[in-house]
N, C-alpha and C. Protein backbone atom coordinates (compact mmCIF):
# COMPACT_ATOMS: atom_id res chain seq x y z
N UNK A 1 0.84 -1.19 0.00
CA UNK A 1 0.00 0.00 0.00
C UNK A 1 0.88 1.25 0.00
N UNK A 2 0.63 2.37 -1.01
CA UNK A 2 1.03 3.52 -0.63
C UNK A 2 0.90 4.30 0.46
N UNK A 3 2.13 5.03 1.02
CA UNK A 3 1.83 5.89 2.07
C UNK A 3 1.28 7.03 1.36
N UNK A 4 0.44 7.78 2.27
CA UNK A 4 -0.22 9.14 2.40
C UNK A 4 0.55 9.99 2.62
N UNK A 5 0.19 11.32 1.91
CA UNK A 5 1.08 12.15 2.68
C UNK A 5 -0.17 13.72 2.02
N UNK A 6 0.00 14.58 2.90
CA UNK A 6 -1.04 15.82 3.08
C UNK A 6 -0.47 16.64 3.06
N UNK A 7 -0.65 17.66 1.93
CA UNK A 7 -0.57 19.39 2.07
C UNK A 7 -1.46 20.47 2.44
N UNK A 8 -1.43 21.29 3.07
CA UNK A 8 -1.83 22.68 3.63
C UNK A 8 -1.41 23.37 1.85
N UNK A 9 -1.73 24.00 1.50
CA UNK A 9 -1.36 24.95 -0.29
C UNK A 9 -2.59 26.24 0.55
N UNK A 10 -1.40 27.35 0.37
CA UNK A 10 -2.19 28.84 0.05
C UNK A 10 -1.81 29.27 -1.02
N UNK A 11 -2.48 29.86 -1.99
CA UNK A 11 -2.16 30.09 -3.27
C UNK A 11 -2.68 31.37 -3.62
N UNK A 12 -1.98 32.56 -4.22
CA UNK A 12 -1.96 33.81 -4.39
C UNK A 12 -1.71 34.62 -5.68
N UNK A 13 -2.31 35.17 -6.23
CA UNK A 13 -2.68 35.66 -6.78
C UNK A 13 -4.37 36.01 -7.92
N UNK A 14 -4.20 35.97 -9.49
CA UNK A 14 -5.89 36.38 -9.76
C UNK A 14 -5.88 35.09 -9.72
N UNK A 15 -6.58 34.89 -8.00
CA UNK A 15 -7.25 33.25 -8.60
C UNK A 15 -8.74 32.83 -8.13
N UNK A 16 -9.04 34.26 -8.11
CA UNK A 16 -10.58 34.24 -7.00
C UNK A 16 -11.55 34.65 -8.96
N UNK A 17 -12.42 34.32 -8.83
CA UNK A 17 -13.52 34.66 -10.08
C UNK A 17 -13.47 34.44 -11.44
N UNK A 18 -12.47 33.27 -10.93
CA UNK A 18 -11.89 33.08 -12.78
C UNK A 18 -11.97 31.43 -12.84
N UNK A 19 -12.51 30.66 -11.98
CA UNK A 19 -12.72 29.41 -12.25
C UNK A 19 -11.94 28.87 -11.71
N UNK A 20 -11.04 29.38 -11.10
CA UNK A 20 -9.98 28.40 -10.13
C UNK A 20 -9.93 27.58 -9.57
N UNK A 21 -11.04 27.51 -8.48
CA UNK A 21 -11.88 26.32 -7.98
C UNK A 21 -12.42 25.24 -8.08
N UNK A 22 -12.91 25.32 -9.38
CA UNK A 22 -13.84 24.42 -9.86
C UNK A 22 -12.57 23.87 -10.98
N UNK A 23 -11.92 24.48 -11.71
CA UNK A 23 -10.40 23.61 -12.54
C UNK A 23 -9.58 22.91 -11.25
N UNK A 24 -9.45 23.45 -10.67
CA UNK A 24 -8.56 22.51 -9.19
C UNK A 24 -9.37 21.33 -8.88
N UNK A 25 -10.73 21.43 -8.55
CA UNK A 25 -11.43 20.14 -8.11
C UNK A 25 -11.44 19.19 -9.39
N UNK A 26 -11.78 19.53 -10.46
CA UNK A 26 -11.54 19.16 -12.23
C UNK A 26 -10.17 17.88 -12.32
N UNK A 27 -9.19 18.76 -11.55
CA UNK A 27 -7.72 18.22 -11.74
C UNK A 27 -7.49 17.81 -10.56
N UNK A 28 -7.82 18.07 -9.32
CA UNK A 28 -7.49 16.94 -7.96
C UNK A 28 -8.47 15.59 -8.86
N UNK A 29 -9.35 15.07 -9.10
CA UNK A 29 -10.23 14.42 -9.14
C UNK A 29 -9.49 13.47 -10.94
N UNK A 30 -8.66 14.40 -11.73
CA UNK A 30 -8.14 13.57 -12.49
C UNK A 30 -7.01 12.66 -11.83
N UNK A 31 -6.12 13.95 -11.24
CA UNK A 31 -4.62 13.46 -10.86
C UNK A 31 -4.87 12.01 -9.64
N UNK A 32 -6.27 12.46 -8.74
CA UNK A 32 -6.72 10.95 -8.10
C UNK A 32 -5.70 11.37 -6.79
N UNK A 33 -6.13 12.99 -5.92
CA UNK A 33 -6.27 12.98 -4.47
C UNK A 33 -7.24 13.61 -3.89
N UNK A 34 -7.22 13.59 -2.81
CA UNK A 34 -8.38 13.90 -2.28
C UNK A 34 -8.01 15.05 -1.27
N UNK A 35 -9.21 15.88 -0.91
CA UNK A 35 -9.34 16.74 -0.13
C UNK A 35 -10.25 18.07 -0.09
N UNK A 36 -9.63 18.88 0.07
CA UNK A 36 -10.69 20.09 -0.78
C UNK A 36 -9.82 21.34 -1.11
N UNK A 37 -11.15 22.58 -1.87
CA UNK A 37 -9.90 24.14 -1.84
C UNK A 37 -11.07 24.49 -1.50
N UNK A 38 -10.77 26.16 -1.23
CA UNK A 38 -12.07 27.26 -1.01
C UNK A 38 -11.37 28.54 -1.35
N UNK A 39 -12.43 29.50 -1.24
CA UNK A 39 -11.78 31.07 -1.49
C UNK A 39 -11.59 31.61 0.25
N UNK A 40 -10.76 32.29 0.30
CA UNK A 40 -10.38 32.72 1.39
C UNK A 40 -10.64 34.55 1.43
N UNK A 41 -10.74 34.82 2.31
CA UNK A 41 -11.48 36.21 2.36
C UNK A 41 -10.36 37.40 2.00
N UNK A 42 -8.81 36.88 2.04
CA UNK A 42 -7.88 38.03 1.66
C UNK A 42 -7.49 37.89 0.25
N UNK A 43 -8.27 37.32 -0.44
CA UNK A 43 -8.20 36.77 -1.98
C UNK A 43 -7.15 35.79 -2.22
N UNK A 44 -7.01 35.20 -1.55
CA UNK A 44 -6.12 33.86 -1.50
C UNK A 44 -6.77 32.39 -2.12
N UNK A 45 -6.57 31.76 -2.28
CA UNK A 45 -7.03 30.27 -2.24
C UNK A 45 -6.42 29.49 -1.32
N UNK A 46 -7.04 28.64 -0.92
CA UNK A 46 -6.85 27.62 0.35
C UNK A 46 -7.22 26.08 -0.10
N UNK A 47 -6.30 25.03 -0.30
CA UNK A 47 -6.39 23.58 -0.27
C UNK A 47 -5.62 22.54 0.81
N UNK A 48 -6.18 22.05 0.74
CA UNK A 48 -5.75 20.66 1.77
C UNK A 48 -5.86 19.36 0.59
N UNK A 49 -4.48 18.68 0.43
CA UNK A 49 -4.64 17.82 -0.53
C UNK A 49 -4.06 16.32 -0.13
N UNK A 50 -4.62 15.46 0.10
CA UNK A 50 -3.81 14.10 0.40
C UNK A 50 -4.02 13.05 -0.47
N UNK A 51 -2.80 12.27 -0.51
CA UNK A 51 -3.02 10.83 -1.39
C UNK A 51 -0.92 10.88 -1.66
N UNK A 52 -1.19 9.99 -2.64
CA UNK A 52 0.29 9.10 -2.77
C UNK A 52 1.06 10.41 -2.92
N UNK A 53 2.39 10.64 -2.86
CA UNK A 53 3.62 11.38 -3.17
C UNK A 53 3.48 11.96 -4.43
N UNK A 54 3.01 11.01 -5.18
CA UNK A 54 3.75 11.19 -6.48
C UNK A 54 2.63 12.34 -6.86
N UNK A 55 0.69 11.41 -6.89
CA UNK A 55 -0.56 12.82 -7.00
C UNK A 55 -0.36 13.58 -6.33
N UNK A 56 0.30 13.94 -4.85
CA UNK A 56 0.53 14.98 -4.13
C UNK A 56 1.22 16.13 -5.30
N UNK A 57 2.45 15.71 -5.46
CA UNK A 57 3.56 16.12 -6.19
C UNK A 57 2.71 16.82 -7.71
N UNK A 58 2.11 15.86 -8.19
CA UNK A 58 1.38 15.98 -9.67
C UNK A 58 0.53 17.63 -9.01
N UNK A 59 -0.66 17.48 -8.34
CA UNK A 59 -1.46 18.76 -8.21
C UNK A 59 -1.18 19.64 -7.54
N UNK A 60 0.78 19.44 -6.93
CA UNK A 60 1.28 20.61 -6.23
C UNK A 60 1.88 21.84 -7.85
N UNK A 61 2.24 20.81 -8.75
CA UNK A 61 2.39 21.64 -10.03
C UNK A 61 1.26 22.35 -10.61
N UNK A 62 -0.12 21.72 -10.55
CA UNK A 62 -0.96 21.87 -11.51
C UNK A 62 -1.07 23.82 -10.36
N UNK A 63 -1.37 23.12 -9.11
CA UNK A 63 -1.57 24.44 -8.09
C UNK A 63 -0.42 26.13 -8.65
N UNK A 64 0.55 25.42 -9.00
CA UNK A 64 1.70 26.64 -9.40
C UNK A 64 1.31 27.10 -10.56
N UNK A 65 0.91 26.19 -11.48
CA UNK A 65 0.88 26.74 -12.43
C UNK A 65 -0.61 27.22 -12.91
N UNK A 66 -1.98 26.72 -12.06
CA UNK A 66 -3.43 27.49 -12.09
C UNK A 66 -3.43 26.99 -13.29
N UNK A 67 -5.31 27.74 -13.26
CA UNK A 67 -6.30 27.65 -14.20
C UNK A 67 -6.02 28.60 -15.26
N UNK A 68 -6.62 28.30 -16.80
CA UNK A 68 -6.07 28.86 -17.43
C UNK A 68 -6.43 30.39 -17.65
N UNK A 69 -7.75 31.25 -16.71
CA UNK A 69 -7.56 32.38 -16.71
C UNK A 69 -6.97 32.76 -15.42
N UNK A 70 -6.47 32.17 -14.55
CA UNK A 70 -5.67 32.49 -13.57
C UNK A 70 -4.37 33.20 -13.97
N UNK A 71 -3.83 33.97 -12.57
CA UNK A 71 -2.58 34.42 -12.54
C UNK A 71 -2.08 33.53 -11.12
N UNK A 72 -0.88 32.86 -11.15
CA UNK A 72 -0.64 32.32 -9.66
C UNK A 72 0.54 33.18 -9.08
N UNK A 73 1.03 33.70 -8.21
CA UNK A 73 1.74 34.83 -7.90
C UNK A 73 2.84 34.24 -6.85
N UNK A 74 2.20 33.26 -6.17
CA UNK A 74 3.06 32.33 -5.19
C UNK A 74 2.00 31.06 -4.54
N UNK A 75 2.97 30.24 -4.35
CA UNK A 75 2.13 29.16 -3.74
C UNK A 75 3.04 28.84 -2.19
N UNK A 76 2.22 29.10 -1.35
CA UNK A 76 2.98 28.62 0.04
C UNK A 76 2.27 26.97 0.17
N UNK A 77 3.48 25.86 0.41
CA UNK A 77 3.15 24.75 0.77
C UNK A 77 3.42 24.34 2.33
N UNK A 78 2.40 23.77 3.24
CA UNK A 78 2.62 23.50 4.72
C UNK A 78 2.43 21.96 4.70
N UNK A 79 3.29 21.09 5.21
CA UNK A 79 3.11 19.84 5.71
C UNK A 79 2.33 19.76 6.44
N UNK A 80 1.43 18.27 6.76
CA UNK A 80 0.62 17.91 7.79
C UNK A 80 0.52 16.68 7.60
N UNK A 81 -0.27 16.30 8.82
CA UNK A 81 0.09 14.59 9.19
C UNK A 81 -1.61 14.21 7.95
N UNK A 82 -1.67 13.34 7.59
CA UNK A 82 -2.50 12.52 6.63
C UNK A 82 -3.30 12.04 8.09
N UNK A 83 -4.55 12.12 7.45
CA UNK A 83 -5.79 11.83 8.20
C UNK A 83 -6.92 10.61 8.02
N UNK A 84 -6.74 10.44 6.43
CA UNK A 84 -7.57 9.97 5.14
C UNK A 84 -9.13 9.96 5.95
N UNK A 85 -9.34 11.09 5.94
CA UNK A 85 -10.86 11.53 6.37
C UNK A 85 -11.45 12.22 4.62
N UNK A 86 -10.68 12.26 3.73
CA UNK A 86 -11.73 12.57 2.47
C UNK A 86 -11.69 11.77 1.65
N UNK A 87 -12.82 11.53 1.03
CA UNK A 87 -13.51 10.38 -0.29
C UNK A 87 -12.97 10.92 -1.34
N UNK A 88 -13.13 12.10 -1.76
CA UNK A 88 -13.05 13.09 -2.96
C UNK A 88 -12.29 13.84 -3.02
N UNK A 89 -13.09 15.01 -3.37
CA UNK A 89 -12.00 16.55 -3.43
C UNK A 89 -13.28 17.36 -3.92
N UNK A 90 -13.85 18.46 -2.93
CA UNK A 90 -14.36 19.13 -3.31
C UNK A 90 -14.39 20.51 -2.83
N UNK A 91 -15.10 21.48 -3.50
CA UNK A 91 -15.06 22.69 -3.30
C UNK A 91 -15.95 23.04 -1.98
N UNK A 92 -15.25 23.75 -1.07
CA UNK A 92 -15.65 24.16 0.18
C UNK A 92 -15.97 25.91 0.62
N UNK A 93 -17.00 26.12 1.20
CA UNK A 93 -17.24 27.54 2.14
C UNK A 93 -16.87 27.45 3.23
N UNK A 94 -16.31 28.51 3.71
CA UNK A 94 -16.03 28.75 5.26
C UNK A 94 -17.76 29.81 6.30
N UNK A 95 -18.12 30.09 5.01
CA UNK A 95 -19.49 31.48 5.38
C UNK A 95 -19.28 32.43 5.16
N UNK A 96 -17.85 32.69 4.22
CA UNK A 96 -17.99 34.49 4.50
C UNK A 96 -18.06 35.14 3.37
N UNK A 97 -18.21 33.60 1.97
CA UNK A 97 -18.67 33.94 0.75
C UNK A 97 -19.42 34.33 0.36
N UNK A 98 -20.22 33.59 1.24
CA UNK A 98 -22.08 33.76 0.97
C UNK A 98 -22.82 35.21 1.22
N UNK A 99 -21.89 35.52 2.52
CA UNK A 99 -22.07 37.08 3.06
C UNK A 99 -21.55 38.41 1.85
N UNK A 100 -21.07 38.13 0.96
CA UNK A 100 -19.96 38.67 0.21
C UNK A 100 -20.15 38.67 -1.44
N UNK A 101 -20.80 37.60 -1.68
CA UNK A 101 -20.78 37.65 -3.24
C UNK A 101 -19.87 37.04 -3.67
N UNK A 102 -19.44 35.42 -3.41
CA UNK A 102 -18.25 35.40 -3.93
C UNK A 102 -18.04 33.87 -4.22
């Protein structure tokens, strides 16, 4: 069996209203890990991504290099311990979208 392994990804730049979200879940769900992203309220993007090294590795590129009307400006990556608490990979709210338009 493969080991797990989990990223924390904040990702910065135009990546809020341009489909970012929904191409990331598109491509976690090809590359085959799981977890989720969301929009974050300082115009950031926010993912949590787990599964083998290698899909880790695969949608830590796809993350640098964004959607194709994206701009990616920097990607901060944080280690964390693997949980395997997700089935999928999907797009997530925190509540402060909904308040917001976004």
């Amino acid at each position: 069996m493969t080991s797990r392994i989990r990223r924390r990804v904040i990702v910065s730049g135009r990546v809020q209203g341009v489909a970012f979200r929904a191409c990331a879940r598109s491509a976690a769900r090809n590359i085959g890990v799981s977890g989720w992203v969301r929009n974050r309220p300082d115009g950031t993007v926010e993912a949590v991504i787990e599964g083998s090294a290698e899909n880790v590795g695969s949608m830590l590129a796809w993350l640098k290099k964004g959607a194709s009307h994206s701009r990616v400006d920097d990607v901060l990556v944080f280690d964390e311990k693997p949980s395997g608490e997700f089935t999928d990979f999907e797009i997530t709210f925190d509540g402060w979208e909904f308040f917001h338009g976004r």
